[in-house]
PDB file of N, CA and C in Angstrom:
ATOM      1  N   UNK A   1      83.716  66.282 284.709  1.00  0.00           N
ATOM      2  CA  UNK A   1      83.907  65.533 285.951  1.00  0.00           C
ATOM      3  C   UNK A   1      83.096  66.105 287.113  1.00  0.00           C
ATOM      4  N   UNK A   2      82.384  67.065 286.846  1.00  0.00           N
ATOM      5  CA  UNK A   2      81.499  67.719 288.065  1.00  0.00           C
ATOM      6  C   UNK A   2      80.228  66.996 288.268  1.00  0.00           C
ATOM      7  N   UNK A   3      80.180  66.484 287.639  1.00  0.00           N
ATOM      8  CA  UNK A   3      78.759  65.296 287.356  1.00  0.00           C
ATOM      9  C   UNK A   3      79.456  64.183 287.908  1.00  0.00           C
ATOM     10  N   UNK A   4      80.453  63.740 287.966  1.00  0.00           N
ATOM     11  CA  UNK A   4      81.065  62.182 288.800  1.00  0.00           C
ATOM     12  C   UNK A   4      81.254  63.199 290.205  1.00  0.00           C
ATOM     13  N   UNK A   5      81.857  64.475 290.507  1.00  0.00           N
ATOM     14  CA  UNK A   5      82.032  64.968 291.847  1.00  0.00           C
ATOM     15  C   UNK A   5      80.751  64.812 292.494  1.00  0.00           C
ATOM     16  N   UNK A   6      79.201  65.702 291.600  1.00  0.00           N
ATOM     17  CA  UNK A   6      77.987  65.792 292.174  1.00  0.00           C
ATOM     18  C   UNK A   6      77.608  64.547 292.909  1.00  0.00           C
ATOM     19  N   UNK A   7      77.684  63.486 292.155  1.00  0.00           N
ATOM     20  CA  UNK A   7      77.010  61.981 292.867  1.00  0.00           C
ATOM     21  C   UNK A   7      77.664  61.840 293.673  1.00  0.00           C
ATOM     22  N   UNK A   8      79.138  61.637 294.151  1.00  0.00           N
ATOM     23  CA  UNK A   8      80.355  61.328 294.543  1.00  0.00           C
ATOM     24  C   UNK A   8      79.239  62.033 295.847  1.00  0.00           C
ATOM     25  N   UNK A   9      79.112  63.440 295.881  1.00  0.00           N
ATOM     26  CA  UNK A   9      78.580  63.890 297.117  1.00  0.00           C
ATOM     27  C   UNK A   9      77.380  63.438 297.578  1.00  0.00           C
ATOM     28  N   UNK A  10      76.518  63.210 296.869  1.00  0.00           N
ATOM     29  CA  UNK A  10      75.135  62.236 296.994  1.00  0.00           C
ATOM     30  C   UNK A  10      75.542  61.151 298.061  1.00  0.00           C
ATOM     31  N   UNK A  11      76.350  60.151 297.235  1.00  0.00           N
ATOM     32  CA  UNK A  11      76.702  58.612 297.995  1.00  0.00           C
ATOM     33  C   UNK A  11      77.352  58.934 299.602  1.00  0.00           C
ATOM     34  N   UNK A  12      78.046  60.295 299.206  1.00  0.00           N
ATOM     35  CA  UNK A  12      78.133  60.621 300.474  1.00  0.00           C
ATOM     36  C   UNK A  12      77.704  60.754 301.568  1.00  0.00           C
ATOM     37  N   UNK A  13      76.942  61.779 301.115  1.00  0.00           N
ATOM     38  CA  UNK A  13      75.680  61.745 302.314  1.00  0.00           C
ATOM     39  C   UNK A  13      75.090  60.537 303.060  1.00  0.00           C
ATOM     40  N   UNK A  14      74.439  59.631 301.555  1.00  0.00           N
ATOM     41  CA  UNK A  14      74.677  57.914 302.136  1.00  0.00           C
ATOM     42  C   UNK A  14      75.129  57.688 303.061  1.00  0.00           C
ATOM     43  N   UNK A  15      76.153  57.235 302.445  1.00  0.00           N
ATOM     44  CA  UNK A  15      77.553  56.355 303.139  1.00  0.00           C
ATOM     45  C   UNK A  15      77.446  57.097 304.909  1.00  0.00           C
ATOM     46  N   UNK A  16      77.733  58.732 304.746  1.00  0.00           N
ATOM     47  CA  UNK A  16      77.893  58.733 306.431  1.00  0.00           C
ATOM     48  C   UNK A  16      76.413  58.572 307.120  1.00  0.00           C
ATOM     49  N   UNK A  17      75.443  58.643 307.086  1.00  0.00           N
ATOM     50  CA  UNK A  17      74.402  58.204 307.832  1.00  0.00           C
ATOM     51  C   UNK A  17      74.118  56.661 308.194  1.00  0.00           C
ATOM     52  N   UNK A  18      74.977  55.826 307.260  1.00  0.00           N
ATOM     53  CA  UNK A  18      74.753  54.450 307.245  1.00  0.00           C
ATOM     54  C   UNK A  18      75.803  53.467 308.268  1.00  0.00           C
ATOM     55  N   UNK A  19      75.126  52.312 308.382  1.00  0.00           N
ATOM     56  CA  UNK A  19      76.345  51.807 309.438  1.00  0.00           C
ATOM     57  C   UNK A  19      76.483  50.500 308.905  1.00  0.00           C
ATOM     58  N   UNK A  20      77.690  49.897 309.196  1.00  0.00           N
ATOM     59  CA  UNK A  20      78.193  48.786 308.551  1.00  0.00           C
ATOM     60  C   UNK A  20      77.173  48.088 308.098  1.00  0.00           C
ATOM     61  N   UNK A  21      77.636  46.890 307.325  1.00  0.00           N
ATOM     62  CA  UNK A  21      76.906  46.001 307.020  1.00  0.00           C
ATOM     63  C   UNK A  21      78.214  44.396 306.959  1.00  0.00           C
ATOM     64  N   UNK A  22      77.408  43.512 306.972  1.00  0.00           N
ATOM     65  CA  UNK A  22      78.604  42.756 307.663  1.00  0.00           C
ATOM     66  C   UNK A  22      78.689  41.626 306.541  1.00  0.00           C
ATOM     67  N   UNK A  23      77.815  41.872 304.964  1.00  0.00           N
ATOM     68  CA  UNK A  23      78.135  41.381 304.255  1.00  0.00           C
ATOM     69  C   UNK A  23      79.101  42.239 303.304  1.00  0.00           C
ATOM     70  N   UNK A  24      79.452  43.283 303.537  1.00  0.00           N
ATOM     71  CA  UNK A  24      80.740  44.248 303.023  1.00  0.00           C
ATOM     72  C   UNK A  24      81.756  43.867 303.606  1.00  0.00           C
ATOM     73  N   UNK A  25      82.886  43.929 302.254  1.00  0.00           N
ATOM     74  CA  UNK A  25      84.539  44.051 303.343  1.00  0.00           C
ATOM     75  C   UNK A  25      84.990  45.140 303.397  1.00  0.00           C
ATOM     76  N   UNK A  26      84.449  46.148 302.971  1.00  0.00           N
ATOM     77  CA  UNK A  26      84.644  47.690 303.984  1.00  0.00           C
ATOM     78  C   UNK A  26      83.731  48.103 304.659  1.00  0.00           C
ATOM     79  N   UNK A  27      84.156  49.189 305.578  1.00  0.00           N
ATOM     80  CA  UNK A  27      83.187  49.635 306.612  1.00  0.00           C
ATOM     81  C   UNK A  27      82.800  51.090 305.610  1.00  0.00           C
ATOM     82  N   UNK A  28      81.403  51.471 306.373  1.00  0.00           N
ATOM     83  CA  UNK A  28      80.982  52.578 305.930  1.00  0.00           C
ATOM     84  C   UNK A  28      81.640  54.038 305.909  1.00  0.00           C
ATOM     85  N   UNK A  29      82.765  54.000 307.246  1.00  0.00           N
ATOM     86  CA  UNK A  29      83.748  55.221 307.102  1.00  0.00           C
ATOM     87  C   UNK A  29      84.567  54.919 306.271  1.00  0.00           C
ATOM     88  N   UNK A  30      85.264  53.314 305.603  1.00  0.00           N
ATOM     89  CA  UNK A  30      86.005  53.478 304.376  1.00  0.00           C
ATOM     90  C   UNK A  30      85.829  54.044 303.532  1.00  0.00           C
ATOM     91  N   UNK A  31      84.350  53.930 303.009  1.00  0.00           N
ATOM     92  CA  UNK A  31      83.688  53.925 302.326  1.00  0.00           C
ATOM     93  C   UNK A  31      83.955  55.627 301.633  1.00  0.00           C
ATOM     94  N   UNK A  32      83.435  55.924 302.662  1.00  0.00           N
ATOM     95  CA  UNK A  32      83.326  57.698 302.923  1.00  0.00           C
ATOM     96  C   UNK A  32      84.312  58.718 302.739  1.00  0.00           C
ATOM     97  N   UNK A  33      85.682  57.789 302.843  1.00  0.00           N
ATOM     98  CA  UNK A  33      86.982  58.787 302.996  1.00  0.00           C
ATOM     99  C   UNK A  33      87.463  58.334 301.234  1.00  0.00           C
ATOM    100  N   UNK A  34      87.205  57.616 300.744  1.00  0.00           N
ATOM    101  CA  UNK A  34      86.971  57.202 299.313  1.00  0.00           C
ATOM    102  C   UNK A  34      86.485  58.113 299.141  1.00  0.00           C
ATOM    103  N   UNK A  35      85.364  58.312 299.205  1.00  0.00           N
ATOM    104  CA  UNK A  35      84.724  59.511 298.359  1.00  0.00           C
ATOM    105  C   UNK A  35      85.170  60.839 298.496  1.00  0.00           C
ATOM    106  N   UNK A  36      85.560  61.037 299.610  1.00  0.00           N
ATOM    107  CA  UNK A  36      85.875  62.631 300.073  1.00  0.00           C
ATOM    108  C   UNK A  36      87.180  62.644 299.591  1.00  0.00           C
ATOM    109  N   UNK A  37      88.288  61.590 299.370  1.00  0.00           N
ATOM    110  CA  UNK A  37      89.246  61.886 298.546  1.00  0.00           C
ATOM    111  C   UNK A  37      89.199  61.666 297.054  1.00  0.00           C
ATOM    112  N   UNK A  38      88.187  61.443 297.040  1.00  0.00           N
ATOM    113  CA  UNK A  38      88.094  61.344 295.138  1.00  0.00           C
ATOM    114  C   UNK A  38      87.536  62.932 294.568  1.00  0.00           C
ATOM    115  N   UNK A  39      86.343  62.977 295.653  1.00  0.00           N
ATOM    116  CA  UNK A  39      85.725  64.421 295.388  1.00  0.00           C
ATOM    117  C   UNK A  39      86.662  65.336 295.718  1.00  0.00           C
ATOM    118  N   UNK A  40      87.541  65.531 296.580  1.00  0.00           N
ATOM    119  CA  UNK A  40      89.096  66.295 296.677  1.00  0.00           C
ATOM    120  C   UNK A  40      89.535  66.675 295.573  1.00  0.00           C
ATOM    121  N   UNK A  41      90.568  64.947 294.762  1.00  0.00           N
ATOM    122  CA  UNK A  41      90.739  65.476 293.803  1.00  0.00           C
ATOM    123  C   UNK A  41      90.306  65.699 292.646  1.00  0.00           C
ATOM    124  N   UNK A  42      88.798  65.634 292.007  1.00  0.00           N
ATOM    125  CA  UNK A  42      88.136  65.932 291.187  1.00  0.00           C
ATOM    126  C   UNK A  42      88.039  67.212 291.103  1.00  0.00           C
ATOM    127  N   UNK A  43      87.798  68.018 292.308  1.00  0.00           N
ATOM    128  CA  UNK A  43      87.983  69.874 292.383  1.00  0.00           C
ATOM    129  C   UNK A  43      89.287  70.371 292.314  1.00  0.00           C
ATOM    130  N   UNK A  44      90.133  69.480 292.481  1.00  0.00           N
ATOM    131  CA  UNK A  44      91.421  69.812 292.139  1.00  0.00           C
ATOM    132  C   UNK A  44      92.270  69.836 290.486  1.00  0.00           C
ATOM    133  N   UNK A  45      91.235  68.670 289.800  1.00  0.00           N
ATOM    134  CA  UNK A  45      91.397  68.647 288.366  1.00  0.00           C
ATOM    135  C   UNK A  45      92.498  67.154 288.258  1.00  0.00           C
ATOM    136  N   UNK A  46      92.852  66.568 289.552  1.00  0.00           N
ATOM    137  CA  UNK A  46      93.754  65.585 289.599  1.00  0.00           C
ATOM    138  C   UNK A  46      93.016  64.665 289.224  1.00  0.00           C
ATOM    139  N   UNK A  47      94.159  63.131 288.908  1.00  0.00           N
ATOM    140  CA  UNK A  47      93.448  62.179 288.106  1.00  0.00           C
ATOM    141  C   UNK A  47      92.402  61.429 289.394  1.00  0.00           C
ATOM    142  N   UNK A  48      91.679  60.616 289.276  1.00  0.00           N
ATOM    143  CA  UNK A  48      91.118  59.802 290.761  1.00  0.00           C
ATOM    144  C   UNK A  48      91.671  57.943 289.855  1.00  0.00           C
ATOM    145  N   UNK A  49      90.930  57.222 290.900  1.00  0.00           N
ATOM    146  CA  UNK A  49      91.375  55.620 290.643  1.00  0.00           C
ATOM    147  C   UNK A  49      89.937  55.477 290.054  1.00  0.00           C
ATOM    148  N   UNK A  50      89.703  55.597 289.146  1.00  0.00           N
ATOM    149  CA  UNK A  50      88.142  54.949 288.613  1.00  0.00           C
ATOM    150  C   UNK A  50      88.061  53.636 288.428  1.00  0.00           C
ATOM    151  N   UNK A  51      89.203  52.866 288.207  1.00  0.00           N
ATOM    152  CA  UNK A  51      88.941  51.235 289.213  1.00  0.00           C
ATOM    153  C   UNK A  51      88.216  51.338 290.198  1.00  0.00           C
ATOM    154  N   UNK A  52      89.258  51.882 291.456  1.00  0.00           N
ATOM    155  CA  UNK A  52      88.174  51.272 293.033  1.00  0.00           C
ATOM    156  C   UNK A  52      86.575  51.652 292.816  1.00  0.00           C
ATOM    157  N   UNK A  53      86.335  52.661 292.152  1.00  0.00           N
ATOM    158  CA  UNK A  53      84.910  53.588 292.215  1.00  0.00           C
ATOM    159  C   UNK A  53      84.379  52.409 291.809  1.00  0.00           C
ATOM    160  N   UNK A  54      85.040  52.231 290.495  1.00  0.00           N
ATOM    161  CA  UNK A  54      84.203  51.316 289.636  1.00  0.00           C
ATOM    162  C   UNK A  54      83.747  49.972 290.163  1.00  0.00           C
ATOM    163  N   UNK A  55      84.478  49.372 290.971  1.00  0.00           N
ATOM    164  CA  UNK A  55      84.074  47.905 292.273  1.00  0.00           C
ATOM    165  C   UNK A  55      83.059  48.247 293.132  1.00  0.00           C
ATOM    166  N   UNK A  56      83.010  49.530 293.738  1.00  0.00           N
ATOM    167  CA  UNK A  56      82.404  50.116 295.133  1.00  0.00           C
ATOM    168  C   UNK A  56      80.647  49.758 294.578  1.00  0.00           C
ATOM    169  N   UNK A  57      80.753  50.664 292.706  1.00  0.00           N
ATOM    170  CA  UNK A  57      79.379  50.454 292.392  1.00  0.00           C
ATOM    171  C   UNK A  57      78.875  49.064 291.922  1.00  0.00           C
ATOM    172  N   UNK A  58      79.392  48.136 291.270  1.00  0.00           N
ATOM    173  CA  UNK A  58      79.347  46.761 291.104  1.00  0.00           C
ATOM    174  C   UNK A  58      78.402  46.277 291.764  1.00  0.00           C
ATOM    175  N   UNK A  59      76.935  45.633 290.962  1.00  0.00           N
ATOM    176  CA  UNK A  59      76.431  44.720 291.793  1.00  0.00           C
ATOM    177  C   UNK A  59      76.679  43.782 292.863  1.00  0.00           C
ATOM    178  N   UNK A  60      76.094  43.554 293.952  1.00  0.00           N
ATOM    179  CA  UNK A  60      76.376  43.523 295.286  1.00  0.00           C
ATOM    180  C   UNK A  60      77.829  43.367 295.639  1.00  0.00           C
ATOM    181  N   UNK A  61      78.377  45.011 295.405  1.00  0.00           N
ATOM    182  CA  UNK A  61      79.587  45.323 295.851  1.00  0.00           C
ATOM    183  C   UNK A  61      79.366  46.026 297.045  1.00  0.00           C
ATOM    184  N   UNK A  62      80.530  46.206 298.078  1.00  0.00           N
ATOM    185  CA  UNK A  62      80.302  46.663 299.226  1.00  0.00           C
ATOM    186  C   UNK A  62      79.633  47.799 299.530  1.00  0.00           C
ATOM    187  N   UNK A  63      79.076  49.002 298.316  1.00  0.00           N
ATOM    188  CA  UNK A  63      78.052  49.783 298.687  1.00  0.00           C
ATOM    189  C   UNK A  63      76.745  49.397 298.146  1.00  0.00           C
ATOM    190  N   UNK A  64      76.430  48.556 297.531  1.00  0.00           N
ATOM    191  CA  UNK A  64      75.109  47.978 297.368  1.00  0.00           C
ATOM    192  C   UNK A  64      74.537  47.376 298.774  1.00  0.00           C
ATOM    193  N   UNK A  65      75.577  46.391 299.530  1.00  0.00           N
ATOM    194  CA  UNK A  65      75.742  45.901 300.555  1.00  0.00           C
ATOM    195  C   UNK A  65      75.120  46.973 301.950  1.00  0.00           C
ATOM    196  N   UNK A  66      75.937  48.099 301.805  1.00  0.00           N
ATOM    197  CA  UNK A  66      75.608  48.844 302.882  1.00  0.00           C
ATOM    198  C   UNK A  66      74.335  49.247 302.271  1.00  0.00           C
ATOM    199  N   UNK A  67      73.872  50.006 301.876  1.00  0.00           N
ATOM    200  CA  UNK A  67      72.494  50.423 300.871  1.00  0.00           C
ATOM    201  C   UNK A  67      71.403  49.616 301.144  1.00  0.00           C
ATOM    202  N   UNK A  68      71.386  48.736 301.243  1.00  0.00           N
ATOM    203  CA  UNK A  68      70.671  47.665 301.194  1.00  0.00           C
ATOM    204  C   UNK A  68      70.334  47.506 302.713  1.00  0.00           C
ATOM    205  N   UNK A  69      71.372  47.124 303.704  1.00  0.00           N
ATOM    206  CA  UNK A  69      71.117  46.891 304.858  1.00  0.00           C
ATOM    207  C   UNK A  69      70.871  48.618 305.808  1.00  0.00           C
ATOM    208  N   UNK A  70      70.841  49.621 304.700  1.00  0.00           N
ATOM    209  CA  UNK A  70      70.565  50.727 305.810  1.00  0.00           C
ATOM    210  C   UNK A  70      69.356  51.916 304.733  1.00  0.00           C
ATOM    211  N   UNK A  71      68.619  50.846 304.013  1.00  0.00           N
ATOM    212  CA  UNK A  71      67.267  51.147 303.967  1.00  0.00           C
ATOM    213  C   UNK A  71      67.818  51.810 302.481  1.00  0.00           C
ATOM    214  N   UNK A  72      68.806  52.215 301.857  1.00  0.00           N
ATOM    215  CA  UNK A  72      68.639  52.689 300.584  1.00  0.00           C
ATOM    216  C   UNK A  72      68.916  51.969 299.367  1.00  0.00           C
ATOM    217  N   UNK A  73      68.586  50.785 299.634  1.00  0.00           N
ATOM    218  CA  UNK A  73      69.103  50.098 297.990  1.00  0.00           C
ATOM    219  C   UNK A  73      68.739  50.583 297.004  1.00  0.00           C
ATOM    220  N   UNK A  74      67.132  51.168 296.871  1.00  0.00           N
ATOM    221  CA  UNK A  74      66.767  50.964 295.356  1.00  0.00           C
ATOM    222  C   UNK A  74      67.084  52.491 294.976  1.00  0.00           C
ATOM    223  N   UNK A  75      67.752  53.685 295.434  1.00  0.00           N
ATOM    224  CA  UNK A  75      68.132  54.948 295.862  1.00  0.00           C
ATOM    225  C   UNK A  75      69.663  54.610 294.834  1.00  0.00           C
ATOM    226  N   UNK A  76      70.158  53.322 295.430  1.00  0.00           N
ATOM    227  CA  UNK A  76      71.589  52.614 295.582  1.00  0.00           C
ATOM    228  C   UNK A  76      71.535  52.592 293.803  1.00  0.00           C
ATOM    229  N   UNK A  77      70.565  52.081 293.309  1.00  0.00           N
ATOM    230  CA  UNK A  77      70.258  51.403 291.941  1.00  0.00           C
ATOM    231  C   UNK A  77      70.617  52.369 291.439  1.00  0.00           C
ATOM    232  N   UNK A  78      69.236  53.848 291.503  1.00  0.00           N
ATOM    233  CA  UNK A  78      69.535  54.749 290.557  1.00  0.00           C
ATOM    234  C   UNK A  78      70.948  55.796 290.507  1.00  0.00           C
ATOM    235  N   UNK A  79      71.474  55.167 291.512  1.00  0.00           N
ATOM    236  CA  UNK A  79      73.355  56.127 291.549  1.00  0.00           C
ATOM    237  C   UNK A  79      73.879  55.107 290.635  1.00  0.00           C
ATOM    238  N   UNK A  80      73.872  54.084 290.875  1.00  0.00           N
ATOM    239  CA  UNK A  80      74.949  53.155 290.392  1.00  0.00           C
ATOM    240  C   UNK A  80      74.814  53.307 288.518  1.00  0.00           C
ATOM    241  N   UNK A  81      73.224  53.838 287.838  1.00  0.00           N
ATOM    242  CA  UNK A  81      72.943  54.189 286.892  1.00  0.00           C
ATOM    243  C   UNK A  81      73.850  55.725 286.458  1.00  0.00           C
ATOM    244  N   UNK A  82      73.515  56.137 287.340  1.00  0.00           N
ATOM    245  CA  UNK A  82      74.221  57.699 287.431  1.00  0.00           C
ATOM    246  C   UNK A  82      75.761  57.725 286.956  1.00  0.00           C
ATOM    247  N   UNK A  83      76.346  56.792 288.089  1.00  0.00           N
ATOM    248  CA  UNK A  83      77.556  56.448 288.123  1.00  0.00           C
ATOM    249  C   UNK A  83      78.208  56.266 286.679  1.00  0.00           C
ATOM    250  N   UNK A  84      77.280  54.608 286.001  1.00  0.00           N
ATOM    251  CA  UNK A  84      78.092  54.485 285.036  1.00  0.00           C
ATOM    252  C   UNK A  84      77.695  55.172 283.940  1.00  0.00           C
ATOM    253  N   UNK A  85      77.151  56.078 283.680  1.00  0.00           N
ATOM    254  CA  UNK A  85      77.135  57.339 282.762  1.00  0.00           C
ATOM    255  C   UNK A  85      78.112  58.151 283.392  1.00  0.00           C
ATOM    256  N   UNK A  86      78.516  58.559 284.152  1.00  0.00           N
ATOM    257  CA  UNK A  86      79.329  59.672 284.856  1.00  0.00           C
ATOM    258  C   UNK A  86      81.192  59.307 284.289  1.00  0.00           C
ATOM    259  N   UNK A  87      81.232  57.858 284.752  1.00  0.00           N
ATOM    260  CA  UNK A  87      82.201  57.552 284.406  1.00  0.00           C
ATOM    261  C   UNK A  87      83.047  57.745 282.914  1.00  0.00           C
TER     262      UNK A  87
END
């Protein structure tokens, strides 16, 4: 699971430099506190929701969405590759 934490911190980085996008129904700080509580409990050894993760990466799901409108989509692509190996 240190390989789903590693990216988890990647998208991170993302996510907080980025600012809404208004074809998402979350905002980019949702976005963000998702991750920082998943990466939480991943160092903790606790279970996470690999549902929500699994929507967030989903073709034009709300982080493709932000990605897209804040210059990193094709960045966006090769996580979402990452991702579903990680998973």
């Amino acid at each position: 699971m240190s390989e789903l934490a590693d990216l988890l911190r990647e998208c991170l980085v993302h996510i907080e430099r980025s600012a809404d996008s208004m074809y998402a129904g979350q905002s980019a700080a949702d976005i963000a506190e998702m991750f920082r509580a998943a990466i939480a409990k991943l160092e903790r050894g606790e279970p996470i929701n690999k549902g929500a993760l699994k929507i967030l990466f989903l073709p034009t799901g709300d982080l493709q969405e932000i990605s897209i409108d804040n210059g990193w989509g094709d960045e966006f692509v090769a996580l979402a590759a990452r991702f579903d190996r990680a998973i």
